[in-house]
N, C-alpha and C. Protein backbone atom coordinates (compact mmCIF):
# COMPACT_ATOMS: atom_id res chain seq x y z
N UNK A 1 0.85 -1.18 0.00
CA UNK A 1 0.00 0.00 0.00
C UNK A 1 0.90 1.24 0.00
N UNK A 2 0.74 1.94 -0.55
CA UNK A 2 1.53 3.81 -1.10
C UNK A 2 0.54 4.43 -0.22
N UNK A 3 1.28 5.24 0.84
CA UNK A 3 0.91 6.33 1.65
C UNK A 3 0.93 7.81 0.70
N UNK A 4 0.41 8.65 0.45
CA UNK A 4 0.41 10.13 -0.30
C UNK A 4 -0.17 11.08 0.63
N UNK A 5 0.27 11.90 0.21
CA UNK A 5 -0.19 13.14 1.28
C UNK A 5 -1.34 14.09 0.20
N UNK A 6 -2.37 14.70 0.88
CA UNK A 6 -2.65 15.49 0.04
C UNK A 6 -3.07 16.77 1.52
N UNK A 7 -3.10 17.75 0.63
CA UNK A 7 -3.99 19.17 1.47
C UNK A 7 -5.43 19.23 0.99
N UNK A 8 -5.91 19.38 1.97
CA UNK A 8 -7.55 19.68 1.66
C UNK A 8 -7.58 20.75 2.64
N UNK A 9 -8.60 21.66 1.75
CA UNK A 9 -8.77 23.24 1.68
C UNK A 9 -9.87 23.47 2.11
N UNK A 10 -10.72 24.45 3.07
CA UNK A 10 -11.77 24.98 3.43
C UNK A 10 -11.19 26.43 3.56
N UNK A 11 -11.73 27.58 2.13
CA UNK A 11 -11.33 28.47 2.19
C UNK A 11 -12.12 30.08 2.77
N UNK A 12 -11.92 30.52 3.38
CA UNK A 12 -13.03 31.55 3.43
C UNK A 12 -14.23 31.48 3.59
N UNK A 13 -14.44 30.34 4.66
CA UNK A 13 -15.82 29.94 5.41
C UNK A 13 -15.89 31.61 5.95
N UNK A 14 -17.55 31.78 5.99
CA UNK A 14 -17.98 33.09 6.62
C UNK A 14 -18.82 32.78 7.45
N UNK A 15 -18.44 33.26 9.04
CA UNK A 15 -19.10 33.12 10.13
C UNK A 15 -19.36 34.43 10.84
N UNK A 16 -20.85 34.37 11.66
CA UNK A 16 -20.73 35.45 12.31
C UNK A 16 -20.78 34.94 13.93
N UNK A 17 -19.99 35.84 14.55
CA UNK A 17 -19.51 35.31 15.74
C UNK A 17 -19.32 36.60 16.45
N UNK A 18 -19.24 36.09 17.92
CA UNK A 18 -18.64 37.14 18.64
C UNK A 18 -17.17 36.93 18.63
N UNK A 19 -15.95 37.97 18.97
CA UNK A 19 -15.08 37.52 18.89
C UNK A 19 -14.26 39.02 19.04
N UNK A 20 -13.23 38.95 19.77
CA UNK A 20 -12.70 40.51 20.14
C UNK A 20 -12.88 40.68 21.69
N UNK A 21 -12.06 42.12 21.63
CA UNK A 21 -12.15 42.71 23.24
C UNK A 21 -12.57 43.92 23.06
N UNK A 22 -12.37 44.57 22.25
CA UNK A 22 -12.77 46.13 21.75
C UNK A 22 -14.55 45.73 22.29
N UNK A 23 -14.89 47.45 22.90
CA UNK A 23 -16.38 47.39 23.12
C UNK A 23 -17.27 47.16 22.29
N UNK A 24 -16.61 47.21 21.07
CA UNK A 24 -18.02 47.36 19.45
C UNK A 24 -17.91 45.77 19.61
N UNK A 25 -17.04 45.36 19.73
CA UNK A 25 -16.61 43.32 19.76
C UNK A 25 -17.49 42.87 20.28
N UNK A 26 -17.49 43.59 21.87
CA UNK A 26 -18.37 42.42 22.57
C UNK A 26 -19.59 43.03 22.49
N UNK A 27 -19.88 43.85 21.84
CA UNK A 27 -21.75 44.48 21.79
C UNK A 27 -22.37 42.96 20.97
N UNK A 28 -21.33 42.82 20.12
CA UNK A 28 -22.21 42.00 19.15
C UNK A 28 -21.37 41.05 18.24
N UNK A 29 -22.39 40.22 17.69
CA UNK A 29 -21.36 38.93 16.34
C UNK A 29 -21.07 40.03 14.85
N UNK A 30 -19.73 39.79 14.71
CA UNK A 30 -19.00 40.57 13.53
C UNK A 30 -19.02 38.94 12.37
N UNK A 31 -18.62 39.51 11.21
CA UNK A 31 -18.01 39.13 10.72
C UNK A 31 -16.66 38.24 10.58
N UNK A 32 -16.37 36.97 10.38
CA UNK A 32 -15.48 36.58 10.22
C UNK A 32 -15.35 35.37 9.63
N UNK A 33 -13.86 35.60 8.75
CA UNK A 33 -13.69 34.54 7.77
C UNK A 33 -12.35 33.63 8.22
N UNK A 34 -12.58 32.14 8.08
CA UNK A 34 -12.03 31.28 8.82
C UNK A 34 -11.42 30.36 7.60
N UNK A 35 -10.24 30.45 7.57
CA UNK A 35 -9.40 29.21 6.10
C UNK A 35 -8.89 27.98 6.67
N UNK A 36 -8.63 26.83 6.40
CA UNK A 36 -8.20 25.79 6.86
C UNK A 36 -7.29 24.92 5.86
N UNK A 37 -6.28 24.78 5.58
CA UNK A 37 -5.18 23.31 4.99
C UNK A 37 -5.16 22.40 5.80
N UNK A 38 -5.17 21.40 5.81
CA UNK A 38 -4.83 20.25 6.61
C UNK A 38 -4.09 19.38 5.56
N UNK A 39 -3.11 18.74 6.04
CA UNK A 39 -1.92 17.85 5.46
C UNK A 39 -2.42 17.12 5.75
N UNK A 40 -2.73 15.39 4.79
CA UNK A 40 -4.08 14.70 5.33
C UNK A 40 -2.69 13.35 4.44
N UNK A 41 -2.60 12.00 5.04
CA UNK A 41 -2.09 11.18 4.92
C UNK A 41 -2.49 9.99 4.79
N UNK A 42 -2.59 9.20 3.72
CA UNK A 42 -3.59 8.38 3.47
C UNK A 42 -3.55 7.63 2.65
N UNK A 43 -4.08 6.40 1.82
CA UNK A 43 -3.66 4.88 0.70
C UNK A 43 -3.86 6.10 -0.30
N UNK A 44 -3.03 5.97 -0.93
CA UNK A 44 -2.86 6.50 -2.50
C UNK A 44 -3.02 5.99 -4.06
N UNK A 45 -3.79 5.82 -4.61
CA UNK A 45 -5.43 6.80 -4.49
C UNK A 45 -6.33 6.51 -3.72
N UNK A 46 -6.96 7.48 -3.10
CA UNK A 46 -7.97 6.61 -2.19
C UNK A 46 -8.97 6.00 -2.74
N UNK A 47 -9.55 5.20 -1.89
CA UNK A 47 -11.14 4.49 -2.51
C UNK A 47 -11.84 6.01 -2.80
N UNK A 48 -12.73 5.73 -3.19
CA UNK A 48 -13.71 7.04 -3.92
C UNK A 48 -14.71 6.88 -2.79
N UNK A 49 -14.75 6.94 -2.22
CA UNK A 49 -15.71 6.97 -0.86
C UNK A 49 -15.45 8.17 -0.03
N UNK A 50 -16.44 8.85 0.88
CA UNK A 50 -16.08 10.10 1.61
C UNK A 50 -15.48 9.58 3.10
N UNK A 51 -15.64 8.05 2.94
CA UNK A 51 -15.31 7.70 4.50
C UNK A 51 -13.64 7.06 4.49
N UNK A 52 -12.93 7.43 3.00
CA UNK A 52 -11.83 7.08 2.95
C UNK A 52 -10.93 8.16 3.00
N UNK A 53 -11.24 9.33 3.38
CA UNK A 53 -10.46 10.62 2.95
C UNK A 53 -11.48 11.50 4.37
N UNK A 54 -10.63 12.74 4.19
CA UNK A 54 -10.70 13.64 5.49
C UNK A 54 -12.20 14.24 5.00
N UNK A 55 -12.93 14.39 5.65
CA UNK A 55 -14.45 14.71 5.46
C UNK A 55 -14.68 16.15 5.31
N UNK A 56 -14.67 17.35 4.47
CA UNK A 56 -14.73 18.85 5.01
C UNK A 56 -16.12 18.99 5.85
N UNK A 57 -17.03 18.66 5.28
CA UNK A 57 -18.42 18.79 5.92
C UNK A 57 -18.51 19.16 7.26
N UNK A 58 -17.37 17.96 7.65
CA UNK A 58 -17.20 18.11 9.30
C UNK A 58 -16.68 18.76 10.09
N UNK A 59 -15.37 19.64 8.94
CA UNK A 59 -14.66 20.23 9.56
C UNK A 59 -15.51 21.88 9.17
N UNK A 60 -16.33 21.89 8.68
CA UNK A 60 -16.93 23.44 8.16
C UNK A 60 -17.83 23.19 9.44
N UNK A 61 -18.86 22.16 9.74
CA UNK A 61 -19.34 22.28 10.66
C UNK A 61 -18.90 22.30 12.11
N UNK A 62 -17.81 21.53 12.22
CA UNK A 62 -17.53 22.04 13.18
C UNK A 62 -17.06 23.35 14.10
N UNK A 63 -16.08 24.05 12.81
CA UNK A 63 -16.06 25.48 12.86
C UNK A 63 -17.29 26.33 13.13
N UNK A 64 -18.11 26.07 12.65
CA UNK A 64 -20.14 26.66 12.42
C UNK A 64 -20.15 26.59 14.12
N UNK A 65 -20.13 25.20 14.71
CA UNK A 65 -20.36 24.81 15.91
C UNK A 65 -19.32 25.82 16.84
N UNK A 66 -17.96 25.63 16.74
CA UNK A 66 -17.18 26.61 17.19
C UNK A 66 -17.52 28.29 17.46
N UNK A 67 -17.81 28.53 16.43
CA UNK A 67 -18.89 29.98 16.19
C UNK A 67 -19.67 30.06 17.08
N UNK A 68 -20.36 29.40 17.14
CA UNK A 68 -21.34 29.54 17.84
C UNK A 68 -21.59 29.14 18.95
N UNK A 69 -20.72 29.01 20.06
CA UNK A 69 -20.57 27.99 21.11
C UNK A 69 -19.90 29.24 22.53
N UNK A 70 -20.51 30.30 21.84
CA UNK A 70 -20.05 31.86 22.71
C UNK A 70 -18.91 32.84 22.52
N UNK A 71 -18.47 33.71 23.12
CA UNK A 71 -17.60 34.87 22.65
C UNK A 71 -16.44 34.35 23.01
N UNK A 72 -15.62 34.92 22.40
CA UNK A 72 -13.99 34.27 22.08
C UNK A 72 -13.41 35.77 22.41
N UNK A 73 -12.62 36.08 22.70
CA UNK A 73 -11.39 37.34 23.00
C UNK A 73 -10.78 37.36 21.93
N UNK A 74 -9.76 36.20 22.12
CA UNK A 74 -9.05 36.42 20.79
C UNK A 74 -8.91 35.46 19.45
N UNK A 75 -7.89 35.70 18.96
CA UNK A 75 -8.46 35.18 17.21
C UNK A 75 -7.26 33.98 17.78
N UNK A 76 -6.30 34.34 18.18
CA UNK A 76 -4.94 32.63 18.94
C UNK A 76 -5.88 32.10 19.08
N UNK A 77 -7.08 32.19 20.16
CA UNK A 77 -7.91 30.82 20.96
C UNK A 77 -8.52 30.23 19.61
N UNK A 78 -8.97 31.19 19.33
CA UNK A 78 -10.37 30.55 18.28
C UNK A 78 -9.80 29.36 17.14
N UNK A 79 -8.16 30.36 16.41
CA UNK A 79 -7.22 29.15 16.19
C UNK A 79 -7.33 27.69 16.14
N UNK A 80 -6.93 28.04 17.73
CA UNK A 80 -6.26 26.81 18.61
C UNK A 80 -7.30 25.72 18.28
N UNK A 81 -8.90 26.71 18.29
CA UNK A 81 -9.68 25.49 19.31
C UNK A 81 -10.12 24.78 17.52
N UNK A 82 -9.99 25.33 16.32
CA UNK A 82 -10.29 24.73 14.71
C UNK A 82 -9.11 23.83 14.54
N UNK A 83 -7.55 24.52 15.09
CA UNK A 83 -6.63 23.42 15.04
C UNK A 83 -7.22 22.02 15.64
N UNK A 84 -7.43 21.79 16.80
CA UNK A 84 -7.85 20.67 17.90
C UNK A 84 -8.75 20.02 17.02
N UNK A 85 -9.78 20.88 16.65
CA UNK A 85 -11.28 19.92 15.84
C UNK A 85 -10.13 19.25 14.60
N UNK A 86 -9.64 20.11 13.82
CA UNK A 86 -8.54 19.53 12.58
C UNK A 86 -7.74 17.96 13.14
N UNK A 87 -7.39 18.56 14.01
CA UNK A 87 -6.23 17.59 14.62
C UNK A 87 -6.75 16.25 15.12
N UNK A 88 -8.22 16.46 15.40
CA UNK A 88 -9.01 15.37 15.78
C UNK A 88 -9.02 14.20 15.39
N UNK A 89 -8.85 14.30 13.61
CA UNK A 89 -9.00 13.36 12.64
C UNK A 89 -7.37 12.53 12.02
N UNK A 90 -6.96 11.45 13.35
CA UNK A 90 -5.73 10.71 13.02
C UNK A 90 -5.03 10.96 11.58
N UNK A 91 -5.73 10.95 10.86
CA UNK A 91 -5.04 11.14 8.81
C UNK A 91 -5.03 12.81 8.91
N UNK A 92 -5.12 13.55 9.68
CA UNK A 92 -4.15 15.12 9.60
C UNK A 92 -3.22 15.27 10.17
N UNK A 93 -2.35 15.08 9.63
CA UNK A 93 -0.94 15.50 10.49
C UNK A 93 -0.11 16.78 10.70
N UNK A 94 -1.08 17.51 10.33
CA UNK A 94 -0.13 19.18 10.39
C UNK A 94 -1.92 19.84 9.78
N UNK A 95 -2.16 20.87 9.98
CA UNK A 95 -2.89 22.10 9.94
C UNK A 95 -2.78 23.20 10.00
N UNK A 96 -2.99 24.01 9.15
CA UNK A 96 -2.94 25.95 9.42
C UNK A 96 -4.18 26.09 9.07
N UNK A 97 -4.43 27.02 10.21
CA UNK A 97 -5.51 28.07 10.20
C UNK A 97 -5.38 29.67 10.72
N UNK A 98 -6.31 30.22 9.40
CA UNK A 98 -6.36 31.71 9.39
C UNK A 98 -7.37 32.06 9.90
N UNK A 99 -8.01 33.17 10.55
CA UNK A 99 -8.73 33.94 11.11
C UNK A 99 -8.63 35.08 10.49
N UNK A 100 -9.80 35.93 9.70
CA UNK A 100 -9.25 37.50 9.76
C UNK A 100 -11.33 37.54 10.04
N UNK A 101 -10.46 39.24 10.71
CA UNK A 101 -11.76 39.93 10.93
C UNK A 101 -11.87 41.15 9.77
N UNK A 102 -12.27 40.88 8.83
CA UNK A 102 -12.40 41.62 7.74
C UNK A 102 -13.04 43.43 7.66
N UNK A 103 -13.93 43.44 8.90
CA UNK A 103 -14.93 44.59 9.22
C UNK A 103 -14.44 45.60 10.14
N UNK A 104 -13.03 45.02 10.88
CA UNK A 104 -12.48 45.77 12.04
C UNK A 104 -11.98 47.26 11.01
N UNK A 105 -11.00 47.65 10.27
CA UNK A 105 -10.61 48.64 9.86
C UNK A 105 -11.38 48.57 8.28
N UNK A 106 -11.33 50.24 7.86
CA UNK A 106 -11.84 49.90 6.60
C UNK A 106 -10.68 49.95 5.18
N UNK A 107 -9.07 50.19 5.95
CA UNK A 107 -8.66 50.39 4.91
C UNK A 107 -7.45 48.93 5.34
N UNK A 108 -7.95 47.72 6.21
CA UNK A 108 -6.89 46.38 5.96
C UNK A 108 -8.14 45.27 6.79
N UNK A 109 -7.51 44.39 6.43
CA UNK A 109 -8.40 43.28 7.28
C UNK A 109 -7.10 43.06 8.77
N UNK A 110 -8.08 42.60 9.42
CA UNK A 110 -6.90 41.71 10.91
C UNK A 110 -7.02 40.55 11.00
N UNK A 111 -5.89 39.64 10.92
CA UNK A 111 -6.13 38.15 11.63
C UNK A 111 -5.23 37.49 12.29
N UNK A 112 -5.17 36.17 12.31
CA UNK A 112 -3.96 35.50 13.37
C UNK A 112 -4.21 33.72 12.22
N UNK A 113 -2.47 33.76 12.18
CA UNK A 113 -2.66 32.40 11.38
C UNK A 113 -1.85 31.54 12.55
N UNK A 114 -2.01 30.46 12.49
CA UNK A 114 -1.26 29.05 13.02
C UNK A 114 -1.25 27.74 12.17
N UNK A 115 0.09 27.35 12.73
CA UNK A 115 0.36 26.30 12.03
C UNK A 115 0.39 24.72 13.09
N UNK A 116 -0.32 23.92 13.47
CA UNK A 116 -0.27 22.71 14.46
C UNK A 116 -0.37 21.41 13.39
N UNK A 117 0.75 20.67 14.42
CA UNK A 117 0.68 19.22 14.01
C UNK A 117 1.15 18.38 15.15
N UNK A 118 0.95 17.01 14.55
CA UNK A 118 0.84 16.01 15.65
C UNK A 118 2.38 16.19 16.11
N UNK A 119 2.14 16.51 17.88
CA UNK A 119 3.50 16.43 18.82
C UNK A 119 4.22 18.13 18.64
N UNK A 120 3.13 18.71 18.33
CA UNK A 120 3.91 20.50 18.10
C UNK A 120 3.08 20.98 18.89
C-alpha cells in the first residue's frame, strides 16, 4: 500500500460570531472569515468513498459549531480550538488556520494564522 499526502482546503468559510475585546466586539457577532489546509495522509489513491479521505463537511461544521458555542477574545484561541477539531481526525498530520476579521478597519483586514501538528 503507497501512503500520499494530500492538502484539503476549506477556504473563506464566513461566520458570524462574537469575537474581540474592543467594546463594538463584545456588543455584538461581527463578521469573520475562517481558512483551513490540513496535510491529510492516506492509501494513494484513495477508494472514492467520503469515508476514505478527510471529510470537510465536518470540519466546516464544526467550525459553524465553534462559532457559535459563545464569545472568544481572541483570534490565537479561536485558532487553537479549529486546530484541535482539525487535529481530531488521526489522517491530519499538520494544519494551518487563518482567522481574519475583515470589518475591524476599513482600509486592511486583521487576523492571526497558526500552524499545528501532531507532537507540536
Amino acid at each position: 500500500m503507497v501512503e500520499a499526502t494530500y492538502t484539503i482546503r476549506l477556504d473563506a468559510l464566513e461566520v458570524r460570531m462574537g469575537l474581540g475585546i474592543h467594546a463594538e466586539e463584545l456588543a455584538g457577532p461581527q463578521r469573520v472569515l475562517v481558512s483551513v489546509a490540513m496535510t491529510c495522509t492516506y492509501p494513494a489513491p484513495p477508494e472514492d468513498r467520503i469515508d476514505a479521505v478527510v471529510d470537510y463537511d465536518r470540519v466546516r461544521e464544526g467550525i459553524r459549531a465553534i462559532a457559535a458555542s459563545g464569545h472568544v477574545m481572541l483570534q490565537e484561541v479561536l485558532c487553537e480550538r479549529i486546530a484541535a477539531l482539525c487535529l481530531s481526525d488521526p489522517r491530519v498530520t499538520e494544519v494551518t488556520v487563518r482567522s481574519t476579521k475583515p470589518d475591524i478597519y476599513l482600509d486592511a483586514q486583521i487576523g492571526c494564522e497558526i500552524k499545528r501538528g501532531r507532537g507540536k
